[in-house]
PDB file of N, CA and C in Angstrom:
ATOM      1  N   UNK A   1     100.149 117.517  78.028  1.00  0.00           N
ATOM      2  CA  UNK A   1      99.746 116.686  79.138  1.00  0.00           C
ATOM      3  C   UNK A   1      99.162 117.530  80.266  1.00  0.00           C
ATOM      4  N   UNK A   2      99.851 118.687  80.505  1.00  0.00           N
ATOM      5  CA  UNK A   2      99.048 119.895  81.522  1.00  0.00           C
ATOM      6  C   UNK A   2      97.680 119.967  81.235  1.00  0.00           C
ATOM      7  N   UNK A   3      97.535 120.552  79.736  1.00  0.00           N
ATOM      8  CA  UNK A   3      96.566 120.808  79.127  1.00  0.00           C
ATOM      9  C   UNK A   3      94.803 119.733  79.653  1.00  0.00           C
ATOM     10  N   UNK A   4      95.623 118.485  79.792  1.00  0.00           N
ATOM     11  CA  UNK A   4      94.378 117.425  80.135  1.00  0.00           C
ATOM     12  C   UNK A   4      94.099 117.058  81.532  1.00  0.00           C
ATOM     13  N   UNK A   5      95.321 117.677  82.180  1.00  0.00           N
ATOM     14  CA  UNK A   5      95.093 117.710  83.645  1.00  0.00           C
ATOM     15  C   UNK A   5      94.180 118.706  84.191  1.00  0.00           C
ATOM     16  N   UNK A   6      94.536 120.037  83.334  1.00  0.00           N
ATOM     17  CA  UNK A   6      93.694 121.540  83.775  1.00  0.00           C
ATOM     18  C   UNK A   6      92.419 121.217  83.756  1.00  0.00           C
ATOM     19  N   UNK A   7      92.354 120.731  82.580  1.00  0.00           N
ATOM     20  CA  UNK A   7      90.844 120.716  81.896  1.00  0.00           C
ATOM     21  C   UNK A   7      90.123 119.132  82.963  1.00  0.00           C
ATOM     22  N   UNK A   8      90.665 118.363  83.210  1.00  0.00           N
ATOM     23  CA  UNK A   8      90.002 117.464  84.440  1.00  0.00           C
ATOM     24  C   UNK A   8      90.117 118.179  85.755  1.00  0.00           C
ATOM     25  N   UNK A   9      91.114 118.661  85.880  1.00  0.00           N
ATOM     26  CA  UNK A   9      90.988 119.287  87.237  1.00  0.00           C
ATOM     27  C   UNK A   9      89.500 120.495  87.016  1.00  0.00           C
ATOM     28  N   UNK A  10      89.331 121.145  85.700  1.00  0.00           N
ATOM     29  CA  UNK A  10      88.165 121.617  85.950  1.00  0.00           C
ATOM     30  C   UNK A  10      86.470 121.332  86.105  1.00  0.00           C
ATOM     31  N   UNK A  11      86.802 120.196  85.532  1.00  0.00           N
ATOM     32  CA  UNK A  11      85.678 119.246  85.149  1.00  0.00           C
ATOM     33  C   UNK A  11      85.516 118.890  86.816  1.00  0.00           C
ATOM     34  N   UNK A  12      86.287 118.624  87.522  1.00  0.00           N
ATOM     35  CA  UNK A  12      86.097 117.750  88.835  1.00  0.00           C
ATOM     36  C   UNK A  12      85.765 119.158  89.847  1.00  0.00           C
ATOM     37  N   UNK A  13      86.316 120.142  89.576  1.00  0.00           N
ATOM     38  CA  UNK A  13      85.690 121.465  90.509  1.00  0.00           C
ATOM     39  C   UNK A  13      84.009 121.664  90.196  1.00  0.00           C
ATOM     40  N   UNK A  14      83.757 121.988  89.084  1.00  0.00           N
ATOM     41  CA  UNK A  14      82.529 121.517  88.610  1.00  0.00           C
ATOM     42  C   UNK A  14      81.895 120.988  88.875  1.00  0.00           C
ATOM     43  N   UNK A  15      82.156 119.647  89.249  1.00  0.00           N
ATOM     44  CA  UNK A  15      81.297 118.620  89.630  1.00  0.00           C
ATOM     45  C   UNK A  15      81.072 118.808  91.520  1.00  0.00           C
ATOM     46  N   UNK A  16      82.037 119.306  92.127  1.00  0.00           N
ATOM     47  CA  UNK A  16      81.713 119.673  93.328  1.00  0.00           C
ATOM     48  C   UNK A  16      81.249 121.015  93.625  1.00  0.00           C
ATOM     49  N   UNK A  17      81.056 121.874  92.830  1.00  0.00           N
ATOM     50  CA  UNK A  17      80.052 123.072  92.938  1.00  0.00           C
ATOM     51  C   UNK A  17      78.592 122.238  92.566  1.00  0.00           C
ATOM     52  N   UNK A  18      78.511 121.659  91.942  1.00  0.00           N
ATOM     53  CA  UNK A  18      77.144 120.435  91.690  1.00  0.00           C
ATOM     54  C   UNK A  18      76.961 120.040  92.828  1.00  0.00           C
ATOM     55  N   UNK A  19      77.867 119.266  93.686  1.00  0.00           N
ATOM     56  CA  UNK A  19      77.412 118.816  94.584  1.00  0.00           C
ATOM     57  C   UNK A  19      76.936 119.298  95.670  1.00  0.00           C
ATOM     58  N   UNK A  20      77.754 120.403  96.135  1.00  0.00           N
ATOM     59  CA  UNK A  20      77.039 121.572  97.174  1.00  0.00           C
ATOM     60  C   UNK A  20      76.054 122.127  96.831  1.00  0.00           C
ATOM     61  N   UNK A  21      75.272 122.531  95.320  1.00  0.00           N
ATOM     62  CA  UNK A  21      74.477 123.110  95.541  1.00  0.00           C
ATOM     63  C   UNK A  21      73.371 121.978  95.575  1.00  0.00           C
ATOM     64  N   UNK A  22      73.524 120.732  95.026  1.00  0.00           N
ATOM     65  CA  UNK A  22      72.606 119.206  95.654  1.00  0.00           C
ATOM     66  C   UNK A  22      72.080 119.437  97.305  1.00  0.00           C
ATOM     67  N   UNK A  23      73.642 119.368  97.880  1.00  0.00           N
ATOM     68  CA  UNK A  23      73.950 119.227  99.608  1.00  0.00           C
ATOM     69  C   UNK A  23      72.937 120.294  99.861  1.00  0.00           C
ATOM     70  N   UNK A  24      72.975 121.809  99.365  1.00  0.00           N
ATOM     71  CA  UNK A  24      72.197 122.924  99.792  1.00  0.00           C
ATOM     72  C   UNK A  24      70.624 122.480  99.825  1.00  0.00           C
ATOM     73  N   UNK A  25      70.329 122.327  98.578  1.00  0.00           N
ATOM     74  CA  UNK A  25      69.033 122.066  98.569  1.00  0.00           C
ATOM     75  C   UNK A  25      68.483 120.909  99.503  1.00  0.00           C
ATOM     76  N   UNK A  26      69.189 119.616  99.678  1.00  0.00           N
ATOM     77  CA  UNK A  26      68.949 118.750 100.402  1.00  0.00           C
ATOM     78  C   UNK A  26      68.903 118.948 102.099  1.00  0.00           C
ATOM     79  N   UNK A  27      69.469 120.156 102.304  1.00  0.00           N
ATOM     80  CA  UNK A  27      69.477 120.014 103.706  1.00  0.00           C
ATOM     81  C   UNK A  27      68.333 121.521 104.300  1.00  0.00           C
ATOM     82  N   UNK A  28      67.799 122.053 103.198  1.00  0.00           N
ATOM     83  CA  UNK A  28      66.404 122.087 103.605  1.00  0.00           C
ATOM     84  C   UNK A  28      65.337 121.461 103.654  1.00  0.00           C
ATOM     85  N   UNK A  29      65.068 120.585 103.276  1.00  0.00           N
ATOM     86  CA  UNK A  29      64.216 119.134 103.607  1.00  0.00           C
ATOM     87  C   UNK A  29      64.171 119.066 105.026  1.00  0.00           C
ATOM     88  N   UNK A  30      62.995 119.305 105.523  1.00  0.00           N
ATOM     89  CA  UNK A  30      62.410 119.152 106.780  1.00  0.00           C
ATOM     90  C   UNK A  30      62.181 117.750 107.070  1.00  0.00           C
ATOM     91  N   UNK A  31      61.659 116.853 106.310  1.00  0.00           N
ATOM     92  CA  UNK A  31      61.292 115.425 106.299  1.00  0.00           C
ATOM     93  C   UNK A  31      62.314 114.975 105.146  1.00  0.00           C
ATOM     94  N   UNK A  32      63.524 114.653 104.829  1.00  0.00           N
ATOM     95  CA  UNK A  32      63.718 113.967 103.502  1.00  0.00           C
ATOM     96  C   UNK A  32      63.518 112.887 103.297  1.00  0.00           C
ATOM     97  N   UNK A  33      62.925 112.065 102.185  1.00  0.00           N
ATOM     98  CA  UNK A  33      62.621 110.761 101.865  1.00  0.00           C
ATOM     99  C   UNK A  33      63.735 109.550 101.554  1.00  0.00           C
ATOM    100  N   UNK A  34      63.534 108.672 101.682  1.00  0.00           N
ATOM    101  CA  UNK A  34      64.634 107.423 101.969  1.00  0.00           C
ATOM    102  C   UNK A  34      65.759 107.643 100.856  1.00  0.00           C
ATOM    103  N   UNK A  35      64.991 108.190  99.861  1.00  0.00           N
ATOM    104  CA  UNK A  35      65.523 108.069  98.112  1.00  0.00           C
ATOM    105  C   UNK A  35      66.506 109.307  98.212  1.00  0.00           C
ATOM    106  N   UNK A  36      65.971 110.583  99.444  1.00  0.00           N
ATOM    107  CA  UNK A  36      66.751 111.796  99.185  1.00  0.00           C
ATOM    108  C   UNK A  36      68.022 111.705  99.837  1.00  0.00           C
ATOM    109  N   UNK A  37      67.968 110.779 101.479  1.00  0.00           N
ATOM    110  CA  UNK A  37      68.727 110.673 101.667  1.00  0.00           C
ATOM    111  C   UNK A  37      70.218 109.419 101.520  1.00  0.00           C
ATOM    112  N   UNK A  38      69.704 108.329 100.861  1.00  0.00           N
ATOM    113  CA  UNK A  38      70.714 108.512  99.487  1.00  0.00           C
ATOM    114  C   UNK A  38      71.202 108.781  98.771  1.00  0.00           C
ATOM    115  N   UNK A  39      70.391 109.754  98.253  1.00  0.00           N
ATOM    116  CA  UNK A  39      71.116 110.341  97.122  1.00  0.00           C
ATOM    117  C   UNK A  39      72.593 111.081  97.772  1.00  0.00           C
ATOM    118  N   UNK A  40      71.969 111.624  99.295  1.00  0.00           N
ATOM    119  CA  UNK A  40      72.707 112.713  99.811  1.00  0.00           C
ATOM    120  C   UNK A  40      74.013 111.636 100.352  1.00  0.00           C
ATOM    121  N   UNK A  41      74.341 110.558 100.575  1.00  0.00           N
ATOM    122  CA  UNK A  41      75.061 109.919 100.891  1.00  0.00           C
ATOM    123  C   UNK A  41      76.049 109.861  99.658  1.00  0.00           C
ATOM    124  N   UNK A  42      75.128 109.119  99.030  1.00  0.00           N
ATOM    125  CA  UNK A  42      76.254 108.657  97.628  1.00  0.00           C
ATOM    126  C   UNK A  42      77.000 109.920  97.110  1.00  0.00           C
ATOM    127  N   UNK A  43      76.332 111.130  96.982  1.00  0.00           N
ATOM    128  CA  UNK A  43      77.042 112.601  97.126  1.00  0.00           C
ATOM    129  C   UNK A  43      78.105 112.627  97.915  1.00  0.00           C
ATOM    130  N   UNK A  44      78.051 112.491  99.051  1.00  0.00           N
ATOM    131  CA  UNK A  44      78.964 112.709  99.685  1.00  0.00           C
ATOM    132  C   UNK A  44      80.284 111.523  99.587  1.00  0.00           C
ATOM    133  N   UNK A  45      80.198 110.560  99.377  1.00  0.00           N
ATOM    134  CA  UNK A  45      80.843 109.553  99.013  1.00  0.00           C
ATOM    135  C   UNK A  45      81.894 110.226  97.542  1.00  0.00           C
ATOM    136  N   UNK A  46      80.717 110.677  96.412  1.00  0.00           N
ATOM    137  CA  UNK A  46      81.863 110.896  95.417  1.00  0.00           C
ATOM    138  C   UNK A  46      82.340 112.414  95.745  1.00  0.00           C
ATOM    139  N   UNK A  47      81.910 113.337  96.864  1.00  0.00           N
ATOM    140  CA  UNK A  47      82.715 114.526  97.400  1.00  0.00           C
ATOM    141  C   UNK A  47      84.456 113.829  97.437  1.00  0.00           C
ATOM    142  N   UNK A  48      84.245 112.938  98.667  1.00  0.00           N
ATOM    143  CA  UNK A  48      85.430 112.471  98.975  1.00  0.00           C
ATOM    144  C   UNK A  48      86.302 111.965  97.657  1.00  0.00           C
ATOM    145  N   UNK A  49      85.742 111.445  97.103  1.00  0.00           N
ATOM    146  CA  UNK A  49      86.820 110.506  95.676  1.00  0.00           C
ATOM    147  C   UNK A  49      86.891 111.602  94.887  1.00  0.00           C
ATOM    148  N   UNK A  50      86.528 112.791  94.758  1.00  0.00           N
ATOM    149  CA  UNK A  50      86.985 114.160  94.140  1.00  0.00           C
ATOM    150  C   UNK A  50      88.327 114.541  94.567  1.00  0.00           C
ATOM    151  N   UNK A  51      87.575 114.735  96.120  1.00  0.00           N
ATOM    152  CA  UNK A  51      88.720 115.996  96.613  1.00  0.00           C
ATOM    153  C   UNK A  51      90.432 115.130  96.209  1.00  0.00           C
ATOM    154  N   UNK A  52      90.122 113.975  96.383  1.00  0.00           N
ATOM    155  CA  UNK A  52      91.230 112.794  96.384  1.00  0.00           C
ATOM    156  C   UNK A  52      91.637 112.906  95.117  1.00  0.00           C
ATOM    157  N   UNK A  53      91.111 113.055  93.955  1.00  0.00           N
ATOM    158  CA  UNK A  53      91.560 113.072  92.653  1.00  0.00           C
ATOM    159  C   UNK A  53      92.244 114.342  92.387  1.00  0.00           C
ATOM    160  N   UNK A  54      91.736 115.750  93.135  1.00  0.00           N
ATOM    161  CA  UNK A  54      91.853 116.690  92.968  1.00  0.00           C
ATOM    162  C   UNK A  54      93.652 117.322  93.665  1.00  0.00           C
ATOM    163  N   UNK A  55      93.389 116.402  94.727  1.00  0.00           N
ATOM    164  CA  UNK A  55      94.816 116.378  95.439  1.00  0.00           C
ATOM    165  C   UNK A  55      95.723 115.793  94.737  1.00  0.00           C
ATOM    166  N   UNK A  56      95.388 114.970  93.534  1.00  0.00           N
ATOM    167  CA  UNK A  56      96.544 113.587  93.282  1.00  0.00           C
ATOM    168  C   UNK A  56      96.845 114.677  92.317  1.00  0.00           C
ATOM    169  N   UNK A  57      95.803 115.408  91.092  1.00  0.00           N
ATOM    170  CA  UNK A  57      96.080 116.055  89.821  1.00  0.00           C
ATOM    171  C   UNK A  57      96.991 117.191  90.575  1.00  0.00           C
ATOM    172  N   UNK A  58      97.157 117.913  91.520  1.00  0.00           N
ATOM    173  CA  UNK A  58      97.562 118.745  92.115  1.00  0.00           C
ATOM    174  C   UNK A  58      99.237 118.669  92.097  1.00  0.00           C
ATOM    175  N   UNK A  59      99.366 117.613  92.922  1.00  0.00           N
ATOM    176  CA  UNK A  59     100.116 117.050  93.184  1.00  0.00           C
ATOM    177  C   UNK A  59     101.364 117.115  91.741  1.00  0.00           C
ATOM    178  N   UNK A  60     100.526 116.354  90.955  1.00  0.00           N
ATOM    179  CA  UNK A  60     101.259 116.098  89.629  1.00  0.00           C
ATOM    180  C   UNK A  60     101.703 117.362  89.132  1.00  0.00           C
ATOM    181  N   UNK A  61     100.617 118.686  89.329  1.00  0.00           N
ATOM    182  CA  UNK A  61     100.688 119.257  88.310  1.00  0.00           C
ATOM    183  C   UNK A  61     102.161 120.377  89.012  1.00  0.00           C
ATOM    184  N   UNK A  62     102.233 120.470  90.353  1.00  0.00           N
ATOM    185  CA  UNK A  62     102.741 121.039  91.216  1.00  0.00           C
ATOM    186  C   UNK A  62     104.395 120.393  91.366  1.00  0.00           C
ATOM    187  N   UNK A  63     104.513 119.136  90.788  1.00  0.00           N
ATOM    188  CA  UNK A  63     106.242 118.295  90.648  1.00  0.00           C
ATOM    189  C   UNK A  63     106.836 118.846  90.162  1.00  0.00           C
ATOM    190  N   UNK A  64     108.209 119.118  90.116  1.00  0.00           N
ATOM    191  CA  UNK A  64     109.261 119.958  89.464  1.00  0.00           C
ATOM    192  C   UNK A  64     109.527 118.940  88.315  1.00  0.00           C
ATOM    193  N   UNK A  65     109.718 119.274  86.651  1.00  0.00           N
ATOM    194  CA  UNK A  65     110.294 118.692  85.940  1.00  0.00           C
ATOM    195  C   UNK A  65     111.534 118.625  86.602  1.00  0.00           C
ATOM    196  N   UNK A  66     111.432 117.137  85.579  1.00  0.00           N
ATOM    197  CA  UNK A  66     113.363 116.604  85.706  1.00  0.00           C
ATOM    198  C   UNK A  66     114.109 117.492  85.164  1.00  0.00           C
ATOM    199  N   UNK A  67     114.116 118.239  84.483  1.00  0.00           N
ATOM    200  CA  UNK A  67     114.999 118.967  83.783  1.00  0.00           C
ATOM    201  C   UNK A  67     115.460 120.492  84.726  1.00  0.00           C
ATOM    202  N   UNK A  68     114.166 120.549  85.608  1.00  0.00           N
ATOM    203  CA  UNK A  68     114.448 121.602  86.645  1.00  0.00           C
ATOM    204  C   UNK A  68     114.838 121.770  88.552  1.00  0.00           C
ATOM    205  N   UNK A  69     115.194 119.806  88.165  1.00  0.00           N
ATOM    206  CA  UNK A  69     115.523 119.523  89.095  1.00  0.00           C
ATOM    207  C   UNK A  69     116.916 120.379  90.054  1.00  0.00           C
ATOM    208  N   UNK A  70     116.463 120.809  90.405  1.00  0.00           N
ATOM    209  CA  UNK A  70     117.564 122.058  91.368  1.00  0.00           C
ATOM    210  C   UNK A  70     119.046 121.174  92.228  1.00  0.00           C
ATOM    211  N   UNK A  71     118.406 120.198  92.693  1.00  0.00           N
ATOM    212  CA  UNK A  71     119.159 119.307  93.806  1.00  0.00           C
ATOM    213  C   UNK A  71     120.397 118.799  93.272  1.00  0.00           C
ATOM    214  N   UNK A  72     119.908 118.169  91.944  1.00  0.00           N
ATOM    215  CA  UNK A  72     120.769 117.572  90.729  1.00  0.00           C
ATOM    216  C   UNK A  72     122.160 118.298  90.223  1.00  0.00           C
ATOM    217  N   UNK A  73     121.259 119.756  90.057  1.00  0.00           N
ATOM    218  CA  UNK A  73     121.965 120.746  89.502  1.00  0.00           C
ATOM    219  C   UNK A  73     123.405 120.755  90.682  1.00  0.00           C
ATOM    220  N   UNK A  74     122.851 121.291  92.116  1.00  0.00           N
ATOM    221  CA  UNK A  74     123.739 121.869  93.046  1.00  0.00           C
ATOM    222  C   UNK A  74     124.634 120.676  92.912  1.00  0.00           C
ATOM    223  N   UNK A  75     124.199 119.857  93.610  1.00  0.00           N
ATOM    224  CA  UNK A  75     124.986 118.197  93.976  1.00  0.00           C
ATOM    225  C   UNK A  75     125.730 117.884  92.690  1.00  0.00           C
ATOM    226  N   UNK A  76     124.989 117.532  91.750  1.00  0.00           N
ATOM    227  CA  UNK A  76     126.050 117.355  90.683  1.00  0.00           C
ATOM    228  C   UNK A  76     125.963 115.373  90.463  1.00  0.00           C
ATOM    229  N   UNK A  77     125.087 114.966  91.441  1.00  0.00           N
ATOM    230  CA  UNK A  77     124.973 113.789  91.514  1.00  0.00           C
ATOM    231  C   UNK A  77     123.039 113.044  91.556  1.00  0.00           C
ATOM    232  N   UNK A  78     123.099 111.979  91.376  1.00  0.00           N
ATOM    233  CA  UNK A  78     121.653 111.587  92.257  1.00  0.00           C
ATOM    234  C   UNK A  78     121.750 111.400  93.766  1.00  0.00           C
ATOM    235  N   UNK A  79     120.436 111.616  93.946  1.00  0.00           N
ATOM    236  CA  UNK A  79     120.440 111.214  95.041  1.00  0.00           C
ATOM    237  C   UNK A  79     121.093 109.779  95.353  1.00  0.00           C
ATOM    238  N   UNK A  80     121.159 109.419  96.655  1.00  0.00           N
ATOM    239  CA  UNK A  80     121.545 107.666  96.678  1.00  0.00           C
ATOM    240  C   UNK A  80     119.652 107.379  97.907  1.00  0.00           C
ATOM    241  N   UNK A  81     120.041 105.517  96.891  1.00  0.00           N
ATOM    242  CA  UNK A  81     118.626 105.517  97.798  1.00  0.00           C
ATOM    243  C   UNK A  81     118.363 104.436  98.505  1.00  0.00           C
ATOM    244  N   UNK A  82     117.778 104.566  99.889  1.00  0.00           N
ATOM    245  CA  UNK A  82     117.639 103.969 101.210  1.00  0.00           C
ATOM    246  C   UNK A  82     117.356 103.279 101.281  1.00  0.00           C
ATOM    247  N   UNK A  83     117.872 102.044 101.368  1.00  0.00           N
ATOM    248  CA  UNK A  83     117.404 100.581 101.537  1.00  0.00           C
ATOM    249  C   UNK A  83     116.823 100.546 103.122  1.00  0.00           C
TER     250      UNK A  83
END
């Protein structure tokens, strides 16, 4: 399951080295055309829904298994939980 996270998490770095070097080229355009600067929008649009995916896979990949749950170990109990 790591294995398919790594490999999306690399796929999605990828895709934002794509996009900066898009952003690069686009923002030498002295005049850009209606079409360029769309494009440069919608870019930036899926920047954001990256970095967001990139944080969530992170996230996941960064959780302590249950089995290495430390808290469990010390306590000896679950947690109790907060209504």
């Amino acid at each position: 399951m790591n294995d398919e996270r790594s490999q999306t998490l690399t796929l999605l770095v990828a895709e934002l080295n794509a996009i900066e070097q898009w952003d690069a080229e686009y923002r030498l355009i002295a005049l850009p055309d209606v079409d360029d600067v769309i494009a440069y929008v919608n870019r930036r649009a899926r920047h954001g829904k990256i970095i967001g995916k990139i944080a969530t896979l992170m996230k996941d990949l960064l959780r302590p298994q249950p089995e290495l749950d430390t808290y469990r170990e010390v306590r000896g109990r679950p947690r109790k939980r907060r209504s």
